[in-house]
C-alpha atoms as a PDB file:
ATOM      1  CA  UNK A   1       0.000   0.000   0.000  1.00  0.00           C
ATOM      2  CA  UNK A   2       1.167   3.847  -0.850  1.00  0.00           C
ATOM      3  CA  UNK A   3       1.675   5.871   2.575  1.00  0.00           C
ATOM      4  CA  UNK A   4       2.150   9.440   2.233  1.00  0.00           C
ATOM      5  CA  UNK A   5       5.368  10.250   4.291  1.00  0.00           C
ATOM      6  CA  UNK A   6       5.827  13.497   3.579  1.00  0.00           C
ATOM      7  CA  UNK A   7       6.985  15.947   6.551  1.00  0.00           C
ATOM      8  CA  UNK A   8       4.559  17.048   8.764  1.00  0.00           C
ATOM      9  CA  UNK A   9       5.386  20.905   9.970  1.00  0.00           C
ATOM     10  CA  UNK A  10       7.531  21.778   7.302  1.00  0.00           C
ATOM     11  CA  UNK A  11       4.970  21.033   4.414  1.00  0.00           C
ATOM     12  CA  UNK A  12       2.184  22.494   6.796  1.00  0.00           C
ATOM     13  CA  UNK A  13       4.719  26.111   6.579  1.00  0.00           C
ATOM     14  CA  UNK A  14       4.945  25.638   2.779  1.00  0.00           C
ATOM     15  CA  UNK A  15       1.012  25.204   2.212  1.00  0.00           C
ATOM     16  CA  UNK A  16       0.388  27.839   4.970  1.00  0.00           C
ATOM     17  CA  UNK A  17      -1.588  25.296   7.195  1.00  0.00           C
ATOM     18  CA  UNK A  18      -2.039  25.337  10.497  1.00  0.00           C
ATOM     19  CA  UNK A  19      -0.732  21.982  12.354  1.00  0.00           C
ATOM     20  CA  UNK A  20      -3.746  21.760  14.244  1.00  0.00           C
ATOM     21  CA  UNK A  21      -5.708  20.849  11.246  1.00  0.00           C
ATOM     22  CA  UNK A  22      -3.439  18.064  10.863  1.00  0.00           C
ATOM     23  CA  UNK A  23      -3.938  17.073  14.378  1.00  0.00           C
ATOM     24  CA  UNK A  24      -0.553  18.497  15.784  1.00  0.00           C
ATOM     25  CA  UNK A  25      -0.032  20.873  18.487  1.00  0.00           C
ATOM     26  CA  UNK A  26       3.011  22.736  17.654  1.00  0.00           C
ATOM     27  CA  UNK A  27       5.068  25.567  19.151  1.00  0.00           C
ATOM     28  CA  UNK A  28       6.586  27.577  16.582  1.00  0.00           C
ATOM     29  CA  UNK A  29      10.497  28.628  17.103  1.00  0.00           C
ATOM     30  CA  UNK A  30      12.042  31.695  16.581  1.00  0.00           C
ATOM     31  CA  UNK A  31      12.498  32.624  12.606  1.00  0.00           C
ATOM     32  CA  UNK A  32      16.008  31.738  12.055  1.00  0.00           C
ATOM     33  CA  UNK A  33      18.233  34.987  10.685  1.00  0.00           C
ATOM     34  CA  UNK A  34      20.494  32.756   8.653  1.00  0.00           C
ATOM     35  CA  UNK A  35      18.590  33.188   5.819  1.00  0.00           C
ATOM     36  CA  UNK A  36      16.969  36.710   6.105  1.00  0.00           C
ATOM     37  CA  UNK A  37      15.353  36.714   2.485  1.00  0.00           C
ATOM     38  CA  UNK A  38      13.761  33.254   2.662  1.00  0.00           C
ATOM     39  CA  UNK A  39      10.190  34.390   4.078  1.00  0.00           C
ATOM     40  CA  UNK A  40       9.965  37.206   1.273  1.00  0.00           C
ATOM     41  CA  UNK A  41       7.252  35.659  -0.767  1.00  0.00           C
ATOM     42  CA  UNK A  42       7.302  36.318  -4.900  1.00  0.00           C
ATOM     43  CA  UNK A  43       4.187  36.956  -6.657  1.00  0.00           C
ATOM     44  CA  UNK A  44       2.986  33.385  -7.704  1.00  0.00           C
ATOM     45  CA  UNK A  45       1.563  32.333 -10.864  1.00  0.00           C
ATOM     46  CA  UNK A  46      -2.308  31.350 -11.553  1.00  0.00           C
ATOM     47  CA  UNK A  47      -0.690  27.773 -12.111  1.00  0.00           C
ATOM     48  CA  UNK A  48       1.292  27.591  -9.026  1.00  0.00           C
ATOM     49  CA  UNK A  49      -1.786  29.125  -6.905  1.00  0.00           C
ATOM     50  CA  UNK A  50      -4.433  25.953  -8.159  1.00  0.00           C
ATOM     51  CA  UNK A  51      -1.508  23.491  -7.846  1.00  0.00           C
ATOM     52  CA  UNK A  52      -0.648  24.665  -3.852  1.00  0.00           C
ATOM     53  CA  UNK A  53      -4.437  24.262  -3.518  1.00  0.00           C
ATOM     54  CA  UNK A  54      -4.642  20.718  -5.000  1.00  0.00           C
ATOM     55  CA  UNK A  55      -1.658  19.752  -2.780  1.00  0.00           C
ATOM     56  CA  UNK A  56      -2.862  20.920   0.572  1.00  0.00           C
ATOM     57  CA  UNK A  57      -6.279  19.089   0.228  1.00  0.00           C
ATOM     58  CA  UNK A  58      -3.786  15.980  -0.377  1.00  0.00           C
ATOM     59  CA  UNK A  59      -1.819  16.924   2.153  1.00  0.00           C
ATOM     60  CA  UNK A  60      -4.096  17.404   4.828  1.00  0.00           C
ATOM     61  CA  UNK A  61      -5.930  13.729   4.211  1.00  0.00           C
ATOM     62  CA  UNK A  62      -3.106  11.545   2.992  1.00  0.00           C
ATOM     63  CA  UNK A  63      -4.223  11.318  -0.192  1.00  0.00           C
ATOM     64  CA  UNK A  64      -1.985  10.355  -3.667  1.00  0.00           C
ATOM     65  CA  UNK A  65      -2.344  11.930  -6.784  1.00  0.00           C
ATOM     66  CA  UNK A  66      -3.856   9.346  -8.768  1.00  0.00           C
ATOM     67  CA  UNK A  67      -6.418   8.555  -6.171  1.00  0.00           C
ATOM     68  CA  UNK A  68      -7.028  12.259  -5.949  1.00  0.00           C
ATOM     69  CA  UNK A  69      -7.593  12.285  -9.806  1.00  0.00           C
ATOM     70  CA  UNK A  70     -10.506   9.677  -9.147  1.00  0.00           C
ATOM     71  CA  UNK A  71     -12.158  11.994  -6.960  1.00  0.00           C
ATOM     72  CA  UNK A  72     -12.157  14.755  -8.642  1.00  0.00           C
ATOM     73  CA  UNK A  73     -13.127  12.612 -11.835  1.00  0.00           C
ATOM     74  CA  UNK A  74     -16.233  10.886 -10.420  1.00  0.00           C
ATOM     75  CA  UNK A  75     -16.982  15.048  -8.471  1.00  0.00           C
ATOM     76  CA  UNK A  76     -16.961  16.434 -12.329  1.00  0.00           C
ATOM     77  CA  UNK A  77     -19.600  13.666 -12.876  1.00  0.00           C
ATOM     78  CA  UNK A  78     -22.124  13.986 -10.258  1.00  0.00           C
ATOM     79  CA  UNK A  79     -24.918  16.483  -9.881  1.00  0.00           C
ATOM     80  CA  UNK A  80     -23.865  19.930  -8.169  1.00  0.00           C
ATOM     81  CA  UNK A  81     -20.692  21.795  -8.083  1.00  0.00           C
ATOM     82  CA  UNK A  82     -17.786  19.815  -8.678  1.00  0.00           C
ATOM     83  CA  UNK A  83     -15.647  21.312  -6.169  1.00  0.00           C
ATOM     84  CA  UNK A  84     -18.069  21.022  -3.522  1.00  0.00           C
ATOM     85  CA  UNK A  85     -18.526  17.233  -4.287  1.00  0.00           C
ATOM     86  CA  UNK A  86     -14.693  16.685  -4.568  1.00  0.00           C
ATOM     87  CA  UNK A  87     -13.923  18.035  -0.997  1.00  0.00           C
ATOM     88  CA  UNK A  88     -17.246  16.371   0.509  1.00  0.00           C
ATOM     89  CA  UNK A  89     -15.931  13.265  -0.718  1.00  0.00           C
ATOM     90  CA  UNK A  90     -12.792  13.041   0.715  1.00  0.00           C
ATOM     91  CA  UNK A  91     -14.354  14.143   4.120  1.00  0.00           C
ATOM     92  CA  UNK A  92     -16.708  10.785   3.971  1.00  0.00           C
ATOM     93  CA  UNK A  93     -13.145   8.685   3.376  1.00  0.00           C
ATOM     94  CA  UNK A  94     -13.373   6.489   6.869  1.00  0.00           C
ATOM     95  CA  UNK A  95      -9.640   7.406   8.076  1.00  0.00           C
ATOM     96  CA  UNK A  96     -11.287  10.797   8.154  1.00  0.00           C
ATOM     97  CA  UNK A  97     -14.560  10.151  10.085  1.00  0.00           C
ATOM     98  CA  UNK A  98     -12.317   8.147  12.586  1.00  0.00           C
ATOM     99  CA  UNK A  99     -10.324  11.086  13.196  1.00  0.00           C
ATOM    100  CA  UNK A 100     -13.191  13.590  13.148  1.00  0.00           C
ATOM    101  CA  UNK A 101     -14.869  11.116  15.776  1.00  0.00           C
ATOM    102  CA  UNK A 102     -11.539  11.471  18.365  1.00  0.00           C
ATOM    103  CA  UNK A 103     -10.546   7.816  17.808  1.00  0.00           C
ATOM    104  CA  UNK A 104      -7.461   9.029  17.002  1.00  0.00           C
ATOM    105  CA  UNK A 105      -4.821  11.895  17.195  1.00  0.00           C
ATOM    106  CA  UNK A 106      -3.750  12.362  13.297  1.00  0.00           C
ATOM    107  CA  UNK A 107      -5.296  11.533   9.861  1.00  0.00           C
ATOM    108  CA  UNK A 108      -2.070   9.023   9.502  1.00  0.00           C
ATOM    109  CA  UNK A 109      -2.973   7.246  13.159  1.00  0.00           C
ATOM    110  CA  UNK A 110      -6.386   6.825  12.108  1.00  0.00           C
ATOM    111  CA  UNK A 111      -5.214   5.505   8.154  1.00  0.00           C
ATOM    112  CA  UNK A 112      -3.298   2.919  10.241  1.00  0.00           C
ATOM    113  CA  UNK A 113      -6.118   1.803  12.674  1.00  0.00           C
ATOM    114  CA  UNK A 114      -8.899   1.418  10.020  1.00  0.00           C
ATOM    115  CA  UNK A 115      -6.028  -0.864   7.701  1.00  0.00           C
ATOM    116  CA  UNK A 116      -5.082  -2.690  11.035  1.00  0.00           C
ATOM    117  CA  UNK A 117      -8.583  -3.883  11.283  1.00  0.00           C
ATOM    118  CA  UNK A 118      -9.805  -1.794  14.648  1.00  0.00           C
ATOM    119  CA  UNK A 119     -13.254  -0.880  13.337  1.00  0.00           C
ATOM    120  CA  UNK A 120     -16.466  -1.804  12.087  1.00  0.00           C
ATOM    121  CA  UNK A 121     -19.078   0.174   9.844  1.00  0.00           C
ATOM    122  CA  UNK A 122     -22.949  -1.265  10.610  1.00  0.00           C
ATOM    123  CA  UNK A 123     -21.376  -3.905  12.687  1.00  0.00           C
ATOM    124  CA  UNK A 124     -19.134  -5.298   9.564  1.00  0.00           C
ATOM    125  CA  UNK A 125     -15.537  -5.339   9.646  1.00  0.00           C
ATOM    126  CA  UNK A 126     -13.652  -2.399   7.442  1.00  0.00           C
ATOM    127  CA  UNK A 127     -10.329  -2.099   6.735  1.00  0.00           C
ATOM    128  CA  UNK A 128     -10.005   0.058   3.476  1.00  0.00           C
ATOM    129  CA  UNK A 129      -9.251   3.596   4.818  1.00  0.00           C
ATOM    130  CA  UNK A 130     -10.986   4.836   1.490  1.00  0.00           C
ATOM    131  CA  UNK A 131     -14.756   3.442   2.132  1.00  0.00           C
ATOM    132  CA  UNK A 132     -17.434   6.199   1.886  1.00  0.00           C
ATOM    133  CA  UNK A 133     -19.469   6.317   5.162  1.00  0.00           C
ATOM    134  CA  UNK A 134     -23.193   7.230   4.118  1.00  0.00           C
ATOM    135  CA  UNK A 135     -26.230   9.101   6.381  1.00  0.00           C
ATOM    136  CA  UNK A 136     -26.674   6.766   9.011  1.00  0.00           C
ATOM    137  CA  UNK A 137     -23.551   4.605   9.432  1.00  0.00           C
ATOM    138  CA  UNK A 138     -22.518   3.541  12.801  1.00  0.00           C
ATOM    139  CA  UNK A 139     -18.752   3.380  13.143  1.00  0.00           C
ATOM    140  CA  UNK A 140     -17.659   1.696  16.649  1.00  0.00           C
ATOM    141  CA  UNK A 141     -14.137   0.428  17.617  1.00  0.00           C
ATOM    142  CA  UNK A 142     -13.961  -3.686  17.381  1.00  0.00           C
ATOM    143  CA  UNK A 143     -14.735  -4.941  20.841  1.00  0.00           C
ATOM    144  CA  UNK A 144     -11.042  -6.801  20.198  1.00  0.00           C
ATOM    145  CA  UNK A 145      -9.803  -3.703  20.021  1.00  0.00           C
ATOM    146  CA  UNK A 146     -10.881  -1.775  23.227  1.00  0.00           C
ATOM    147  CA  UNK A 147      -8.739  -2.813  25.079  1.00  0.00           C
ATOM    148  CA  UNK A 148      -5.523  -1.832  23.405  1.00  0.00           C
ATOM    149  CA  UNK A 149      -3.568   1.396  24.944  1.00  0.00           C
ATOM    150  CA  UNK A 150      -4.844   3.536  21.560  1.00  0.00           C
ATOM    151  CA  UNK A 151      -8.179   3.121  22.553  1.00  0.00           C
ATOM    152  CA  UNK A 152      -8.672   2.701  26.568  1.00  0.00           C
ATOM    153  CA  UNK A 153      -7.270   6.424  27.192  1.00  0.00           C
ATOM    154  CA  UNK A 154     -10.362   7.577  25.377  1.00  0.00           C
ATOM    155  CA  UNK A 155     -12.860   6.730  27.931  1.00  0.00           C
ATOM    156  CA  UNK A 156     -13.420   7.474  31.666  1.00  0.00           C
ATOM    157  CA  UNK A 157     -13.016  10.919  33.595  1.00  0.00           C
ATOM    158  CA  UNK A 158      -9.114  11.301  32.119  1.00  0.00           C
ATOM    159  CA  UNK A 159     -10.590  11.257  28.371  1.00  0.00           C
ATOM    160  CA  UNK A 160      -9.043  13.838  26.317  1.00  0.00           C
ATOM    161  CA  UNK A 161     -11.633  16.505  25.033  1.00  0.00           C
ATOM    162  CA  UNK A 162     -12.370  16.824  21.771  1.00  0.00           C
ATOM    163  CA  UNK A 163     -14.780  18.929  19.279  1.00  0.00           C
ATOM    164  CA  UNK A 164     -17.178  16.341  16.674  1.00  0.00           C
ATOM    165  CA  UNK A 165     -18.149  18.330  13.915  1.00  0.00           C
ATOM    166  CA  UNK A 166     -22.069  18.895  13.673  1.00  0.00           C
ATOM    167  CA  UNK A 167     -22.567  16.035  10.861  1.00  0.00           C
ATOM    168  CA  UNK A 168     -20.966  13.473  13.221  1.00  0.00           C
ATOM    169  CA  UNK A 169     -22.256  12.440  17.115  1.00  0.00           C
ATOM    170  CA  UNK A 170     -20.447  10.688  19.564  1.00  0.00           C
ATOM    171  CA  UNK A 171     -20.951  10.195  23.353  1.00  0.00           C
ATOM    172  CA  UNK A 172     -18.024  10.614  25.355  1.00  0.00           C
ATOM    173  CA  UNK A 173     -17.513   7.359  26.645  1.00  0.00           C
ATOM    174  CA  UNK A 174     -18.951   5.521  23.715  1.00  0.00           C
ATOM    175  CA  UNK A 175     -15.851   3.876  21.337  1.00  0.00           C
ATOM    176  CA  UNK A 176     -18.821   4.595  18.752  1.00  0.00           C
ATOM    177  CA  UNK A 177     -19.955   7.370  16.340  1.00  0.00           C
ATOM    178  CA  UNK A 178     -23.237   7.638  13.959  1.00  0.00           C
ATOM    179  CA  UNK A 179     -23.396  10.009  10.735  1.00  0.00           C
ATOM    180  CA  UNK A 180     -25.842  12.101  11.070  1.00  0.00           C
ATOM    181  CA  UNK A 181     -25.693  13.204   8.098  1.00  0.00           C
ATOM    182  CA  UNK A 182     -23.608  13.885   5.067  1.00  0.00           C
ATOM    183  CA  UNK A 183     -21.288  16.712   5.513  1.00  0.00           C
ATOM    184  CA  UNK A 184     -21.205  20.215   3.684  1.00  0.00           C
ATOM    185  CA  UNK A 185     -19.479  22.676   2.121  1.00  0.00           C
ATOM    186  CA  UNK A 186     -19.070  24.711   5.572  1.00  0.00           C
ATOM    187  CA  UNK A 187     -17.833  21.578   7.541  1.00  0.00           C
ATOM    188  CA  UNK A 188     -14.801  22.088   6.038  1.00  0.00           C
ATOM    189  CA  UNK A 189     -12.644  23.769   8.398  1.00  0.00           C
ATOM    190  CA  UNK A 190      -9.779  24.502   7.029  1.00  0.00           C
ATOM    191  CA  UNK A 191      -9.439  27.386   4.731  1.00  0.00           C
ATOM    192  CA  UNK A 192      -9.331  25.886   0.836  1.00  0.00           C
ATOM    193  CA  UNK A 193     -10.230  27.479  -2.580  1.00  0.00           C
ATOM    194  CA  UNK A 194     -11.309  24.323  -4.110  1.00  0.00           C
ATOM    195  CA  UNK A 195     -12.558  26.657  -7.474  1.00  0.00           C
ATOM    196  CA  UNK A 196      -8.843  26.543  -8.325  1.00  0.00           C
ATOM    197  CA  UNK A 197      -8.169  22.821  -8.068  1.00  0.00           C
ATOM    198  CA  UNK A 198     -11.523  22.423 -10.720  1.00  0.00           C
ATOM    199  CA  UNK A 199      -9.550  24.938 -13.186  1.00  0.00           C
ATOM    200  CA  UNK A 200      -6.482  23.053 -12.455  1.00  0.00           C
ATOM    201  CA  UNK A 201      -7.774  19.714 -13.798  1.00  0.00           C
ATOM    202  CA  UNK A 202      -9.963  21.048 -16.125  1.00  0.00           C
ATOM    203  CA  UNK A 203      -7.377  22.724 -18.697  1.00  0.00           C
END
């Protein structure tokens, strides 16, 4: 399988992301003198402004290029605004809803968990990190799996707090989540101009 290793906080500087929409909490250092033209920014091309858009939507969810191509291929298709559909379909992948749900800290950590087998959609077993989660679908940690270090230090008084988006529910002390339903344009919260990755692929 294809993992996406690039470098964490130094491609979240070049794409202007925050690390906390990766899932990192990061102190910045001091800006280094060594190089005291490096943060003066040129005026970038229209082609290099769609490309830095296509690659922090990869960025941020793991995601390869040719994979990405499907996407955007079967958004172009569908009914509605392509760029819409593109982004709301890579927020349905499963490694996503996993780490939207708090089951785990990064987008990579919860990749890893869904292909190590740790949950179930609807009660069956699902290990591709790609699967589409529909309206509806109950994701839950295997009951195998509970009681593995990962997964115990999410329950109980000492549980670490964290914010579900409005399309997803989860209890607390539940290792479950439901969709309640599909998520939208402004569930996206991470700032993303997804206009230029359609005129990107579409030239």
């Amino acid at each position: 399988m294809a993992r996406n290793t690039q470098p964490i906080i130094k491609n979240c500087r070049r794409l202007d992301i925050s690390p906390a929409v990766m899932g990192y909490v990061y102190a910045s250092k001091k800006d280094s003198i060594r190089n005291p033209k490096a943060h003066v920014r040129r005026k970038e091309s229209e082609y290099s402004l769609q490309l830095k858009e296509k690659q922090k939507v990869k960025f941020i969810y793991g995601i390869l290029e040719r994979q990405f191509r499907l996407y955007y291929e079967k958004a172009a298709k569908a009914p509605g605004i392509t760029g819409e559909n593109l982004l709301n379909a890579i927020e349905r992948r499963l490694d996503n809803v996993v780490f939207r749900l708090g089951f785990a800290m990064t987008r990579r950590e919860a990749r890893q968990a869904v292909t190590h087998g740790h949950f179930t959609v609807n009660g069956k077993n699902v290990n591709i990190p790609s699967y589409q989660i529909s309206e509806g679908d109950v994701i839950e940690v295997k009951e195998s799996s509970r009681s593995s270090k990962m997964f115990t230090r999410l329950t109980g008084e000492d549980a670490p707090l964290f914010t579900t988006p409005e399309w997803l529910e989860r209890d607390k002390n539940e290792l479950k989540g439901t969709v309640t339903r599909l998520p939208k344009r402004e569930d996206i919260d991470y700032p993303v101009d997804e206009q230029l990755i359609v005129e990107l692929y579409s030239k």
